[in-house]
C-alpha atoms as a PDB file:
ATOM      1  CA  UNK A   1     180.120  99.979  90.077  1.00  0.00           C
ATOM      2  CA  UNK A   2     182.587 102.066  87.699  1.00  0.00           C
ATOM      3  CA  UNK A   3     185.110  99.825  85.782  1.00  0.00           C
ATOM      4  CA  UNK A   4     187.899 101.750  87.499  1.00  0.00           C
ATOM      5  CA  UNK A   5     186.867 100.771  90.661  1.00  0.00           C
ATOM      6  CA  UNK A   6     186.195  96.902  89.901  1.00  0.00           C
ATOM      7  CA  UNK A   7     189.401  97.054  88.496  1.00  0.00           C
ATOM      8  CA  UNK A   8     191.405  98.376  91.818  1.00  0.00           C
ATOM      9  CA  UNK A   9     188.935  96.245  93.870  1.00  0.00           C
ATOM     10  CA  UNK A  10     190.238  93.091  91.935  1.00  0.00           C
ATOM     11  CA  UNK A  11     194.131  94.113  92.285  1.00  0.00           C
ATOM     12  CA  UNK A  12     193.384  94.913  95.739  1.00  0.00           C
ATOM     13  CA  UNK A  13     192.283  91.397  96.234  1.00  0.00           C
ATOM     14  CA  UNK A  14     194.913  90.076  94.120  1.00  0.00           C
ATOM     15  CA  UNK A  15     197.788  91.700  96.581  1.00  0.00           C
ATOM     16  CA  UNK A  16     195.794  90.832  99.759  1.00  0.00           C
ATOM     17  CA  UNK A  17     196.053  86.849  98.437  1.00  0.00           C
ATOM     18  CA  UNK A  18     200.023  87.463  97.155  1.00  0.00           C
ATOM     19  CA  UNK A  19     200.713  88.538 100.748  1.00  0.00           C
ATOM     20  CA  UNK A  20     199.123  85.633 102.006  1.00  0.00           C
ATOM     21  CA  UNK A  21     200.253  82.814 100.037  1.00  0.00           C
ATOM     22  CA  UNK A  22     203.911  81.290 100.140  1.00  0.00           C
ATOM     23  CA  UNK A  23     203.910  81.853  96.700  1.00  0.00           C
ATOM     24  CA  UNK A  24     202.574  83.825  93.820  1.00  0.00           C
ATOM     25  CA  UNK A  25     201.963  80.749  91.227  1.00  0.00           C
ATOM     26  CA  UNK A  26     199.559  79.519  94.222  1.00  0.00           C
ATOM     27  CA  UNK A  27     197.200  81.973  93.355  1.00  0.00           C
ATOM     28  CA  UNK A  28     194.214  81.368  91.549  1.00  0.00           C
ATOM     29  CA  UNK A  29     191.771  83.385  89.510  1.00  0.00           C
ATOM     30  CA  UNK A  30     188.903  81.657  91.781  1.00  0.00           C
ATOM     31  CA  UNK A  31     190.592  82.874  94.744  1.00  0.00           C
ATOM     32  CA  UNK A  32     191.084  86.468  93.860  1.00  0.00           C
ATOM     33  CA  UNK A  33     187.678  86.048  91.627  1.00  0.00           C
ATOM     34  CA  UNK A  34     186.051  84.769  95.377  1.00  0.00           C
ATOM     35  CA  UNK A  35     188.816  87.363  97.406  1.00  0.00           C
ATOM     36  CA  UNK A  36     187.165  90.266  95.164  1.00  0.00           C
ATOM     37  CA  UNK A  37     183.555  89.155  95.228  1.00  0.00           C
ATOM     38  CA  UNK A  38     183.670  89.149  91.266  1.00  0.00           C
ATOM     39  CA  UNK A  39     183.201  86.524  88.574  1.00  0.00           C
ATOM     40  CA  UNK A  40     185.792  85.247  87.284  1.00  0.00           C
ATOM     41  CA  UNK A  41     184.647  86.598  83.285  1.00  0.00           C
ATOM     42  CA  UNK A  42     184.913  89.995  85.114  1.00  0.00           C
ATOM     43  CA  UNK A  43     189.000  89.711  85.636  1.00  0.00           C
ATOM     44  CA  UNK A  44     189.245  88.308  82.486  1.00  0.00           C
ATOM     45  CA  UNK A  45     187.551  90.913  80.587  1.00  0.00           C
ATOM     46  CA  UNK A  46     189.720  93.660  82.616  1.00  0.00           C
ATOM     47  CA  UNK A  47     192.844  92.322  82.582  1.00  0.00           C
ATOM     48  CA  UNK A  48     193.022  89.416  79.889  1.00  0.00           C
ATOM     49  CA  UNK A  49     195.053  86.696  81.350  1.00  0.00           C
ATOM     50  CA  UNK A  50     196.387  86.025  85.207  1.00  0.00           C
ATOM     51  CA  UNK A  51     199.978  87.089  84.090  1.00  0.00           C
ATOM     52  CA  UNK A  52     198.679  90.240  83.326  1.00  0.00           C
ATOM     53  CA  UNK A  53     197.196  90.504  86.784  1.00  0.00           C
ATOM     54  CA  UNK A  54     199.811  89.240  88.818  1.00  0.00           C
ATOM     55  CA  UNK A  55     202.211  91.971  87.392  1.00  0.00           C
ATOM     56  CA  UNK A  56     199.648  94.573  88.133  1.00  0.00           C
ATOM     57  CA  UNK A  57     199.570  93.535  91.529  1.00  0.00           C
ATOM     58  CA  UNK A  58     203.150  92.809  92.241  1.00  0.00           C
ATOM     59  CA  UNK A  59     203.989  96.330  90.752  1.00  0.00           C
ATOM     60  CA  UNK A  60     201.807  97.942  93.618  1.00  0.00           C
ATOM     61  CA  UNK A  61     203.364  95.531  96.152  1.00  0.00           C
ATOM     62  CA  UNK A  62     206.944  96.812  95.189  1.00  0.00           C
ATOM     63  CA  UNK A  63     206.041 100.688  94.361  1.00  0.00           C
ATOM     64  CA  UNK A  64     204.426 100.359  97.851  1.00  0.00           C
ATOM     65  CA  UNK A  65     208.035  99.511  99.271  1.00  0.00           C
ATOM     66  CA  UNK A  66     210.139 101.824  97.089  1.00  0.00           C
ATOM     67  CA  UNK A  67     208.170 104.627  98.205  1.00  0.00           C
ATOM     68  CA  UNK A  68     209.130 103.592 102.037  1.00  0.00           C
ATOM     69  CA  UNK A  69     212.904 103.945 100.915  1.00  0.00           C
ATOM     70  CA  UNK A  70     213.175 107.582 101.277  1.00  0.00           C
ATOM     71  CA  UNK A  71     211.754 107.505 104.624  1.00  0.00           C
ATOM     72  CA  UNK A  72     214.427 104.521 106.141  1.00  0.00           C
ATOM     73  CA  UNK A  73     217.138 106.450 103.985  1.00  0.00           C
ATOM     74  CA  UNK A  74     216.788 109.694 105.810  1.00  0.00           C
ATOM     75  CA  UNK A  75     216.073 107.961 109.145  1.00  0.00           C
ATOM     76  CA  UNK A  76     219.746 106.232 108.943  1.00  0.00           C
ATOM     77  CA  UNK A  77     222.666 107.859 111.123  1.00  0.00           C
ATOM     78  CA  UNK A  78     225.497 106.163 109.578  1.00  0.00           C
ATOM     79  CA  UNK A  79     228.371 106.949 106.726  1.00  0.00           C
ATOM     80  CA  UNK A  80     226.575 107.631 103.268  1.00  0.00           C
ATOM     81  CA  UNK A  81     228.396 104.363 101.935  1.00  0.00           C
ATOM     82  CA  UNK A  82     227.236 102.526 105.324  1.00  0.00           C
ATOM     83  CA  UNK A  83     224.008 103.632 104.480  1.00  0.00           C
ATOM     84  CA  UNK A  84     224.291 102.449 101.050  1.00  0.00           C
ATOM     85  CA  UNK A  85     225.726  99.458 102.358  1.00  0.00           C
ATOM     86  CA  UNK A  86     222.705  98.929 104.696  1.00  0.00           C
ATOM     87  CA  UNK A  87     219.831  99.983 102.317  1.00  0.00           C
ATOM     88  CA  UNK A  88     221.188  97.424  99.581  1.00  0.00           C
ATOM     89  CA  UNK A  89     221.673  94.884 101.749  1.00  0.00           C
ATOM     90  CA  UNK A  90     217.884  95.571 103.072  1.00  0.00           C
ATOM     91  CA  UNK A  91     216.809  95.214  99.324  1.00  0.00           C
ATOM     92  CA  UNK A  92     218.499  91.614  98.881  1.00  0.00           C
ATOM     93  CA  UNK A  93     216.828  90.301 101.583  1.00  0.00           C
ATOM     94  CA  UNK A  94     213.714  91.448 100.345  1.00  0.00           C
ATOM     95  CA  UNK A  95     214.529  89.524  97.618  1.00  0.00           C
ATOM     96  CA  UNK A  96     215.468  86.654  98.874  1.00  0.00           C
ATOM     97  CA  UNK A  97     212.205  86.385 101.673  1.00  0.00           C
ATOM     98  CA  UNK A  98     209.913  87.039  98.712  1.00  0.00           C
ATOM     99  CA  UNK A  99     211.330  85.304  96.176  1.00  0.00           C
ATOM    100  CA  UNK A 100     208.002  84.789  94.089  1.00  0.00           C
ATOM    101  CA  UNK A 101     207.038  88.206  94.318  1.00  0.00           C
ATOM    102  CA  UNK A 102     210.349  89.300  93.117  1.00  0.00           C
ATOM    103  CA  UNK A 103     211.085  87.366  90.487  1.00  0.00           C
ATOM    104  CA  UNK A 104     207.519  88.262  88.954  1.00  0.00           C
ATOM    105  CA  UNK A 105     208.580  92.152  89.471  1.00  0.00           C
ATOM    106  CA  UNK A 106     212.178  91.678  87.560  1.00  0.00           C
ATOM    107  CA  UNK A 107     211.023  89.753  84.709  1.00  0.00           C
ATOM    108  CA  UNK A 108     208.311  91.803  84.215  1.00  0.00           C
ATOM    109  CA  UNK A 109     210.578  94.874  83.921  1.00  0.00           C
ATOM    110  CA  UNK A 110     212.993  92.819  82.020  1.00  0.00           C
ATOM    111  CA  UNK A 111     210.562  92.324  79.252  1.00  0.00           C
ATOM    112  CA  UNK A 112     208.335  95.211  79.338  1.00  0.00           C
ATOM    113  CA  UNK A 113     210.305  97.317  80.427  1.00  0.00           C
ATOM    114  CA  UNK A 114     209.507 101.287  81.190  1.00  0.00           C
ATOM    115  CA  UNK A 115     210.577 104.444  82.829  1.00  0.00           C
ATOM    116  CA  UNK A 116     207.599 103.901  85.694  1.00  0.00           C
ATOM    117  CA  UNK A 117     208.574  99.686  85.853  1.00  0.00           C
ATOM    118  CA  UNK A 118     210.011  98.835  89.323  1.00  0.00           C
ATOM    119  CA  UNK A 119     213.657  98.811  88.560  1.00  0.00           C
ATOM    120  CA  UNK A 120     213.519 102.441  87.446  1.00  0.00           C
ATOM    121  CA  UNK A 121     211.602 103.384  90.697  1.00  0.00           C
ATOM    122  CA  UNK A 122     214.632 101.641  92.846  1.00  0.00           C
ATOM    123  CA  UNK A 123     216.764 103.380  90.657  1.00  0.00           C
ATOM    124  CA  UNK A 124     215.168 106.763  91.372  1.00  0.00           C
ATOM    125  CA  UNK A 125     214.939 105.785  94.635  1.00  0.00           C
ATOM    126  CA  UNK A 126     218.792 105.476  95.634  1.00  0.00           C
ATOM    127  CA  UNK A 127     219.757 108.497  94.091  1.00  0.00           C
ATOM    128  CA  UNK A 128     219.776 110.607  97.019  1.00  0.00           C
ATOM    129  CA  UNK A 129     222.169 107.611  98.595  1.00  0.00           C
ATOM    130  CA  UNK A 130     224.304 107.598  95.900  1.00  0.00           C
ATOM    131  CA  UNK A 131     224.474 111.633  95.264  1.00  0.00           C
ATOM    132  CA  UNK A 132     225.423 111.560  99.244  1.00  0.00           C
ATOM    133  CA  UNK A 133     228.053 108.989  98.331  1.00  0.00           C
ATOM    134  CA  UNK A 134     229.954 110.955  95.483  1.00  0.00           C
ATOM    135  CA  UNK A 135     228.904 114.767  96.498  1.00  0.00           C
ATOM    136  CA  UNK A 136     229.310 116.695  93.009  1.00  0.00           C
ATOM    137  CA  UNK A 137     231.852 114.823  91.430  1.00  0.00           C
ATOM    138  CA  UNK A 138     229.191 112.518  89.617  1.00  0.00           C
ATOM    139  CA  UNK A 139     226.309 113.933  86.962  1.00  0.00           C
ATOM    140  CA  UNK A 140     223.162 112.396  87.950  1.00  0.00           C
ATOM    141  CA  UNK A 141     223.371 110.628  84.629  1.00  0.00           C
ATOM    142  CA  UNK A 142     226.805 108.751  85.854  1.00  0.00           C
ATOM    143  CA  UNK A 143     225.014 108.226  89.550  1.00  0.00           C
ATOM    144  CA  UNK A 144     222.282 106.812  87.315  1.00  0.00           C
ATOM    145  CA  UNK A 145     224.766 104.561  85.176  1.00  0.00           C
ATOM    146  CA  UNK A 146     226.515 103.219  88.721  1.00  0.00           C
ATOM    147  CA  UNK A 147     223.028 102.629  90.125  1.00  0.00           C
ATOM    148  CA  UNK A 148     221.549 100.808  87.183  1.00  0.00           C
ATOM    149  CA  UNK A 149     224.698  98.358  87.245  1.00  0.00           C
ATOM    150  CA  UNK A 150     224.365  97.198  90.714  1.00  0.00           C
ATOM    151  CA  UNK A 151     220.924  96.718  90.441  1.00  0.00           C
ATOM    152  CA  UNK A 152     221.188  94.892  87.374  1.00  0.00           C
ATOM    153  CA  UNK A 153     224.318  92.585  88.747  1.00  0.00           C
ATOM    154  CA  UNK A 154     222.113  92.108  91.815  1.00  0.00           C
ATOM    155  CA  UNK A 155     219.166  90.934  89.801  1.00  0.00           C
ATOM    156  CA  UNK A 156     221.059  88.615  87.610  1.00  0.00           C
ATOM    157  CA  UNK A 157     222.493  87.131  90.637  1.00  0.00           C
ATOM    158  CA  UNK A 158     219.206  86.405  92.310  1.00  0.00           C
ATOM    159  CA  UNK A 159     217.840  85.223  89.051  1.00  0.00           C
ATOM    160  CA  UNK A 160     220.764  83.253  88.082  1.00  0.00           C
ATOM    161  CA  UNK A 161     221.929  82.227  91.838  1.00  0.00           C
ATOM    162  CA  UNK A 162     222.518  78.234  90.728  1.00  0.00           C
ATOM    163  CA  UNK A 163     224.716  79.654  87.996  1.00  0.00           C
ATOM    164  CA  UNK A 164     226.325  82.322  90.185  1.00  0.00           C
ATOM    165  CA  UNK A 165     227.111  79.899  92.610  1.00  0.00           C
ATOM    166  CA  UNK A 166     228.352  77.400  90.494  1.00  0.00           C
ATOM    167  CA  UNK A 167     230.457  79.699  89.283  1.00  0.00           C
ATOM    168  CA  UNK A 168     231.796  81.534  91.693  1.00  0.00           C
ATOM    169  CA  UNK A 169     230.864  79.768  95.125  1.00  0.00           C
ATOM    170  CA  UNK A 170     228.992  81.973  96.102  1.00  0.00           C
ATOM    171  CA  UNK A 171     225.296  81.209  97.563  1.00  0.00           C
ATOM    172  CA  UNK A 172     222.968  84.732  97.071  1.00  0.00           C
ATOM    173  CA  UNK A 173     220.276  82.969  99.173  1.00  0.00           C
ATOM    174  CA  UNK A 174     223.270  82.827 102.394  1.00  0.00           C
ATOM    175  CA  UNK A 175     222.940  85.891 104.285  1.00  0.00           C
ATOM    176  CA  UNK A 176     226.434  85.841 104.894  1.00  0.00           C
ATOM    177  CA  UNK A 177     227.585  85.046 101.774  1.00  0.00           C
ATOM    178  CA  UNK A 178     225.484  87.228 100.035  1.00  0.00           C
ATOM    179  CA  UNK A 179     226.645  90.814 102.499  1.00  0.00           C
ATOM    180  CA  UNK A 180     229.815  89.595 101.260  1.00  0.00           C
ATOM    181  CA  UNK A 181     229.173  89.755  97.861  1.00  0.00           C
ATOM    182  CA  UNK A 182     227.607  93.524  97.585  1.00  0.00           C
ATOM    183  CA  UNK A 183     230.350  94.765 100.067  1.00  0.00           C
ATOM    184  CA  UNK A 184     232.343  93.544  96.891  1.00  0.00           C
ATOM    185  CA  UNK A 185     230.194  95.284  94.595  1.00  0.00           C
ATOM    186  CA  UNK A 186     229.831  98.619  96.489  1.00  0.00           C
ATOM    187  CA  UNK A 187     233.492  98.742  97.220  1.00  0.00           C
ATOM    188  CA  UNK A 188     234.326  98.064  93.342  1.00  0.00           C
ATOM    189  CA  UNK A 189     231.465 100.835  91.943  1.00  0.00           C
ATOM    190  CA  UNK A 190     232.767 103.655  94.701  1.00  0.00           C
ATOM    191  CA  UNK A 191     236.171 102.905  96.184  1.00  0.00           C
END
């Protein structure tokens, strides 16, 4: 079997388990090594340590969504900013139902970083949303600027939501708290 193909087979089995488990620190390199039908030497040769894995596999879990956006986006009837409203509000709770699979994705593109990472897919992602929110007034530079700073207050807020809350009262995790809290963003980025 070609290295290539070991390799997708064990990330394959790696996001079948992540699906399956309530969260992503429950998986174990036996179970993806048993999932896969591969010794466990084999992931470790590939990918070096279960970190390493686990981001591989939660960055096809998320791509997989992201690539789904464009297809809800242009299926949506509404306003553009209701349908920013909605589509952001439809990330959060992403968030917040998958909490171990998101938190792997954001740190992971908070310390490595890249143009392809999963942050800078969602950011590529809304720009059709946010171009139908400002027309031609904005550069897609400046739609990319407004985008990257909700996403990044939005992220630090799940990350941080005991400190967020402590500070401000406000509970990310309560769905009403938290459609609130990004009508307060959106409205203070485009209004």
């Amino acid at each position: 079997m070609k290295s290539s193909s070991v390799k997708e087979k064990i990330i394959n089995a790696t996001t079948e388990l992540i699906g399956e488990c309530e969260s992503v620190e429950s998986v174990t390199i036996r179970d993806i090594a048993a999932q896969a039908g591969v010794g466990i030497g084999l992931i470790n040769y590939h990918f070096q340590t279960k970190e390493n894995l686990i981001n591989l596999s939660v960055q096809k879990i998320i791509g997989n969504i992201i690539n789904n956006f464009n297809k809800l986006y242009q299926s949506l009837t509404m306003e553009p900013l209701e349908k920013l409203r909605f589509m952001t509000k439809r990330l959060c709770l992403f968030l917040v139902q998958n909490q171990g699979i998101s938190r792997v994705s954001i740190l992971s593109d908070l310390l490595n970083g890249s143009c392809t990472d999963n942050t800078s897919q969602t950011v590529e992602a809304y720009l059709p949303v946010m171009r139908e929110v400002c027309g031609y007034k904005k550069s897609d530079q400046e739609l990319k600027l407004l985008t990257h700073i909700m996403t990044a207050t939005l992220q630090s807020t799940f990350l941080r939501r005991d400190v967020y809350m402590q500070n401000t009262g406000v509970d990310f995790y309560d769905a009403e708290q938290r459609e609130l809290f990004i009508d307060r963003i959106i409205d203070s980025l485009f209004k």
